[in-house]
N, C-alpha and C. Protein backbone atom coordinates (compact mmCIF):
# COMPACT_ATOMS: atom_id res chain seq x y z
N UNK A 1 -24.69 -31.62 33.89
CA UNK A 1 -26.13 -31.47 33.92
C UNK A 1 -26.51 -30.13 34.53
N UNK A 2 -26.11 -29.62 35.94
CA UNK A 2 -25.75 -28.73 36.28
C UNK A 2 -25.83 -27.00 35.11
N UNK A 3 -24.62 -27.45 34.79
CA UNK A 3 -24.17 -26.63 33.35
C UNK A 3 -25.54 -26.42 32.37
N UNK A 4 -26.19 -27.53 32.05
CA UNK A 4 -27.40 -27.35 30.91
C UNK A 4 -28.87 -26.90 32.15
N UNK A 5 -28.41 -26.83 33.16
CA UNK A 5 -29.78 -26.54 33.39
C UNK A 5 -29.62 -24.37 34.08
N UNK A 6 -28.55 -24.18 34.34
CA UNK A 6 -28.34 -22.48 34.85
C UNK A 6 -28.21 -22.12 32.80
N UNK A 7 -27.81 -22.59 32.09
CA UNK A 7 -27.59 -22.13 30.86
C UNK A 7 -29.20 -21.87 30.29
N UNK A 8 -29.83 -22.88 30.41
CA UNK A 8 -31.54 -22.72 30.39
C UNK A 8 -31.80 -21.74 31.06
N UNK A 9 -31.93 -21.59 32.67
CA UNK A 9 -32.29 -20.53 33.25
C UNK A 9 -32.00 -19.41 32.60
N UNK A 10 -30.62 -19.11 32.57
CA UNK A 10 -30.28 -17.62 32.17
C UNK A 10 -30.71 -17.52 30.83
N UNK A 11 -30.82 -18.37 29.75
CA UNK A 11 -31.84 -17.90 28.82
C UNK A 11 -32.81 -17.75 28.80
N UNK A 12 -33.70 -18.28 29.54
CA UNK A 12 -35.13 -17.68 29.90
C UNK A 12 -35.44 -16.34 30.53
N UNK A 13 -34.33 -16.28 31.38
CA UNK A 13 -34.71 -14.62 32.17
C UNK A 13 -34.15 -13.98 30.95
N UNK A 14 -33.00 -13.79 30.11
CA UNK A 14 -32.71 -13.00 28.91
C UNK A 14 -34.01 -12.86 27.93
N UNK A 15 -34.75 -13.53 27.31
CA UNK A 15 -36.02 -13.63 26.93
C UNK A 15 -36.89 -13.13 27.58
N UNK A 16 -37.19 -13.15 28.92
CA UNK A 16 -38.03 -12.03 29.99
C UNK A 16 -37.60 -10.97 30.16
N UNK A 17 -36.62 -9.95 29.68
CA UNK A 17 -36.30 -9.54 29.99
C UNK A 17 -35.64 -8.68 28.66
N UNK A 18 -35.84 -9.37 27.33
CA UNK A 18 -35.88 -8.70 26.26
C UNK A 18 -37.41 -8.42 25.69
N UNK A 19 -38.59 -9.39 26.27
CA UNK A 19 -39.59 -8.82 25.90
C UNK A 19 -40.05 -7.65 26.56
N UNK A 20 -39.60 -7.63 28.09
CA UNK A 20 -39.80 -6.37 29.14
C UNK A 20 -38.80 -5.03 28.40
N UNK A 21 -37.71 -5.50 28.19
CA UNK A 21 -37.48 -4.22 27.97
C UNK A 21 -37.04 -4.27 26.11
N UNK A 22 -38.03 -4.39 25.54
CA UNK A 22 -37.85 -4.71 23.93
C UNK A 22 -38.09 -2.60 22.97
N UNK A 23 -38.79 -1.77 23.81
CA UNK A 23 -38.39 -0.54 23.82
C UNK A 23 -37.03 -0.03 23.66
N UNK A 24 -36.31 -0.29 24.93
CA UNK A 24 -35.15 -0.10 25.08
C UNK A 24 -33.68 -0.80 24.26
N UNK A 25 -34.41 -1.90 24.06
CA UNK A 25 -33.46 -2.50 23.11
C UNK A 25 -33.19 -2.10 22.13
N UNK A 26 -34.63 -2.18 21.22
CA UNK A 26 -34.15 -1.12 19.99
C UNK A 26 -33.64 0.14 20.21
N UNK A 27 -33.58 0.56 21.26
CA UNK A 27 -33.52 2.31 21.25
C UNK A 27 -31.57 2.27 21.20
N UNK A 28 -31.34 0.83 21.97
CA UNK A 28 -29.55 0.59 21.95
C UNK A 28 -29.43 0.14 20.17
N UNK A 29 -29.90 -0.84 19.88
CA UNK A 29 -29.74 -1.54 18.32
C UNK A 29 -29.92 -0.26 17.52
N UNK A 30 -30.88 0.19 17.29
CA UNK A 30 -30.71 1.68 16.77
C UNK A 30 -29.31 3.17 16.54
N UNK A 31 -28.94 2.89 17.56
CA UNK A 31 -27.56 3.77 18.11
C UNK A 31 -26.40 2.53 17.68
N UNK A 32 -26.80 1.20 18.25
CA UNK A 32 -25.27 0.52 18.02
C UNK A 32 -25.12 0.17 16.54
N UNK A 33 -26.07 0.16 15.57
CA UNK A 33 -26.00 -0.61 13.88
C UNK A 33 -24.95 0.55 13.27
N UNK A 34 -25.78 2.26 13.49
CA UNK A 34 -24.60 2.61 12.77
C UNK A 34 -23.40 3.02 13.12
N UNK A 35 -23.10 2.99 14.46
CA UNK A 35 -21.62 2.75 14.70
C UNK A 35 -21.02 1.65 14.45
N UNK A 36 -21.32 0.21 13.97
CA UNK A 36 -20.49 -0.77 13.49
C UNK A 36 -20.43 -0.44 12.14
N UNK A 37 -21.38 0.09 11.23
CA UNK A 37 -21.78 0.17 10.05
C UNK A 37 -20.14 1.05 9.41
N UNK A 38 -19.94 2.61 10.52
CA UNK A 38 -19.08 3.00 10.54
C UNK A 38 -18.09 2.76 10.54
N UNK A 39 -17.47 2.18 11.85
CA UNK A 39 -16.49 1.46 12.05
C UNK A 39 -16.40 0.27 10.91
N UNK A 40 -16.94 -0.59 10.43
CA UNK A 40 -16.65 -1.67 9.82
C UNK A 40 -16.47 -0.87 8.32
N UNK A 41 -16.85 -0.02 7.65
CA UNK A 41 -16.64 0.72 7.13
C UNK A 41 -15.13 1.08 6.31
N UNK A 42 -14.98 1.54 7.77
CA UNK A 42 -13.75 2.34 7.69
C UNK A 42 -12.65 1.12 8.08
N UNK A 43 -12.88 0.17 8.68
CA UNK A 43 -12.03 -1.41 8.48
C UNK A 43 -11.69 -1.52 6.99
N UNK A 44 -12.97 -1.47 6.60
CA UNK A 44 -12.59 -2.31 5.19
C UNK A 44 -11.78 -0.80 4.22
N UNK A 45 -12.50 0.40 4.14
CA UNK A 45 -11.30 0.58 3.45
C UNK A 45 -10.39 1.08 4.05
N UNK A 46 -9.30 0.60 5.04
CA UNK A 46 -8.25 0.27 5.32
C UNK A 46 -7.39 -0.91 4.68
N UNK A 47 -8.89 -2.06 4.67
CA UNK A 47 -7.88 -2.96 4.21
C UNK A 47 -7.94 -2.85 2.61
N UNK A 48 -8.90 -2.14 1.89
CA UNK A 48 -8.78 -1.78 0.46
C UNK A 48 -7.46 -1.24 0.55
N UNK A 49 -7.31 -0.33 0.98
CA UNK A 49 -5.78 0.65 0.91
C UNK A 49 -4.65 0.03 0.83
N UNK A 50 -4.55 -1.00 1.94
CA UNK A 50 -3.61 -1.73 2.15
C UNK A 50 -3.37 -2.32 1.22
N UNK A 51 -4.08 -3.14 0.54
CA UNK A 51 -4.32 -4.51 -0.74
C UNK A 51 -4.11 -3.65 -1.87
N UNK A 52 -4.13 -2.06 -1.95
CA UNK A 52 -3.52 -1.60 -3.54
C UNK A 52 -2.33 -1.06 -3.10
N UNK A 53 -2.08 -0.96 -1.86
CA UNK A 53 -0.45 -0.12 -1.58
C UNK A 53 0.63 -1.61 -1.61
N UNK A 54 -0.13 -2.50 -1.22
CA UNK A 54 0.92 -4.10 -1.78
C UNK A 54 1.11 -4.04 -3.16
N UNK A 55 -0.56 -4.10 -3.91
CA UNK A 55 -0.56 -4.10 -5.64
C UNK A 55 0.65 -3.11 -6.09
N UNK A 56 0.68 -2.16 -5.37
CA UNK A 56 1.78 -1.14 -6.14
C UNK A 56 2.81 -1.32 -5.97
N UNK A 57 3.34 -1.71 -4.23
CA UNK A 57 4.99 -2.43 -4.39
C UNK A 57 5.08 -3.54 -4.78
N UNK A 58 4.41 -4.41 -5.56
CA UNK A 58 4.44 -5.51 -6.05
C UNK A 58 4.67 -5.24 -7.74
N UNK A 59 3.84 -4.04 -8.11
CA UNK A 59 3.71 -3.75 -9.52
C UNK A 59 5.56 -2.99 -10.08
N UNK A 60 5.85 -1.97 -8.64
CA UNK A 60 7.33 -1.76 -8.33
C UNK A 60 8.21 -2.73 -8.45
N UNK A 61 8.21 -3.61 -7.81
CA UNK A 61 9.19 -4.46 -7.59
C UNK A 61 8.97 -5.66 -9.11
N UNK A 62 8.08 -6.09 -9.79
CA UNK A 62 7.99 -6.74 -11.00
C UNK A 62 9.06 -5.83 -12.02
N UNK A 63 7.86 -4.30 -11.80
CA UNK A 63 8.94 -3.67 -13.14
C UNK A 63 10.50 -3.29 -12.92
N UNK A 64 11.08 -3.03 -11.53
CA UNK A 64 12.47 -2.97 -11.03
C UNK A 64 13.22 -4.71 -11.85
N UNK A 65 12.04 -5.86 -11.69
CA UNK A 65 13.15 -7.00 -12.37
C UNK A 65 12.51 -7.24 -13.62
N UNK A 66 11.84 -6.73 -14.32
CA UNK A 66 12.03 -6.83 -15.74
C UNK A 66 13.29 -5.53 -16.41
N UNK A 67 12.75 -4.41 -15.76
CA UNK A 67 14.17 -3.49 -15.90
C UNK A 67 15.38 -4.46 -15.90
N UNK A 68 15.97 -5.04 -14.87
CA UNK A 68 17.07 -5.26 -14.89
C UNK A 68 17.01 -6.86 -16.04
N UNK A 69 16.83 -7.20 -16.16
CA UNK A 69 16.63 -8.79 -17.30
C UNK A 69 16.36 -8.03 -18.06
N UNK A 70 15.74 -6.74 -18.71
CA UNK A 70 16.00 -6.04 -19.68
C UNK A 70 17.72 -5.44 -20.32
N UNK A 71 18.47 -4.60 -19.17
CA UNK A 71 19.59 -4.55 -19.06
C UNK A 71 20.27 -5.96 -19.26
N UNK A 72 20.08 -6.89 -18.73
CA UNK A 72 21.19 -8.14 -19.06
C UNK A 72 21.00 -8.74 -20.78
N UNK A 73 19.72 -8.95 -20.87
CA UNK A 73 19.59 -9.04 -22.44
C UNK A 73 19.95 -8.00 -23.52
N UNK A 74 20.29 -6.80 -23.04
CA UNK A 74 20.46 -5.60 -23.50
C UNK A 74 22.27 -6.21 -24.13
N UNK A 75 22.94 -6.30 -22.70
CA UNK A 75 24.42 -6.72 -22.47
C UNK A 75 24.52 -7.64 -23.49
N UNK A 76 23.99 -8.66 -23.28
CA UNK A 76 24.16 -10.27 -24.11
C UNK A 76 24.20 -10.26 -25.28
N UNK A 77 23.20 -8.94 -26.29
CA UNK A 77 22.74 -8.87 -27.57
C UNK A 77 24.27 -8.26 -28.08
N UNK A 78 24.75 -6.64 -26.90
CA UNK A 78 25.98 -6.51 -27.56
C UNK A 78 27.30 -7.25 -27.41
N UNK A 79 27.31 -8.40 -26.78
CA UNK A 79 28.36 -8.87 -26.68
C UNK A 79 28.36 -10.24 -27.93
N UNK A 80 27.20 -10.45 -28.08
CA UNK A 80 26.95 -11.33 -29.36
C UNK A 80 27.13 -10.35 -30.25
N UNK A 81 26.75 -9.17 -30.52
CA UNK A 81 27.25 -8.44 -31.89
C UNK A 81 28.83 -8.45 -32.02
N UNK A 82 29.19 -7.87 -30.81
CA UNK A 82 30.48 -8.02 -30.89
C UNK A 82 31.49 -9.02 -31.79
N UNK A 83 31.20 -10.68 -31.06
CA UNK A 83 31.46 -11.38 -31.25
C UNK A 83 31.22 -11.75 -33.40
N UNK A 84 29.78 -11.55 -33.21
CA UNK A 84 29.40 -11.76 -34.53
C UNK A 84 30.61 -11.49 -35.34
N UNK A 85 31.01 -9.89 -35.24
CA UNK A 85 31.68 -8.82 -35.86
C UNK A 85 33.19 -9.13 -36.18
N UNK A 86 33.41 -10.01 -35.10
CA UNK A 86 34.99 -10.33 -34.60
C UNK A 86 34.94 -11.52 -35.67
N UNK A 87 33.95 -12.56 -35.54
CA UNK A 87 34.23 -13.80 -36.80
C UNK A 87 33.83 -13.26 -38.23
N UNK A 88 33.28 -12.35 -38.26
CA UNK A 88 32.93 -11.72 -39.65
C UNK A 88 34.56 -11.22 -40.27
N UNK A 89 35.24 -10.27 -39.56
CA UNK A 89 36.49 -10.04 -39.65
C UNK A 89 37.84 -11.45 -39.50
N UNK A 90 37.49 -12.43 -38.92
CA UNK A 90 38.76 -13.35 -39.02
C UNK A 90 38.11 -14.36 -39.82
């Protein structure tokens, strides 16, 4: 009870004390919007950067294993010709 009644208080003096100094507030909100604006900004494209530098070792690493399952089907086709070639002859 305690707890709900200093939590009241101190919101009331915060409210006295944003209408007293409601000048000054904006004059901080003013200065602080576009430094988050900035900063959050420059967060995000970080994490843009990040999310196409994955897309690209991801796009790497797909075409590194179709390359190689390319090479093995490559193998398989001549070893079936081979073969073909060998019962064509006996």
């Amino acid at each position: 009870m305690a707890i709900l009644i200093i939590g009241a208080a101190i919101s009331i003096i915060g409210l006295i004390l944003l209408i007293l100094w409601w000048k000054e507030f904006l004059m901080i909100l003013s200065g602080t919007i576009p430094c988050l604006l900035l900063l959050g900004g420059a967060f995000i494209i970080y994490l843009g950067f990040d999310k196409l530098k994955e897309a690209w070792s991801k796009e790497t690493l797909f075409s590194d294993a179709v390359s190689e399952e390319v090479d093995k089907y490559k193998y398989e086709i001549d070893e079936l010709k081979k073969e073909i070639e060998s019962l064509k002859k006996g």
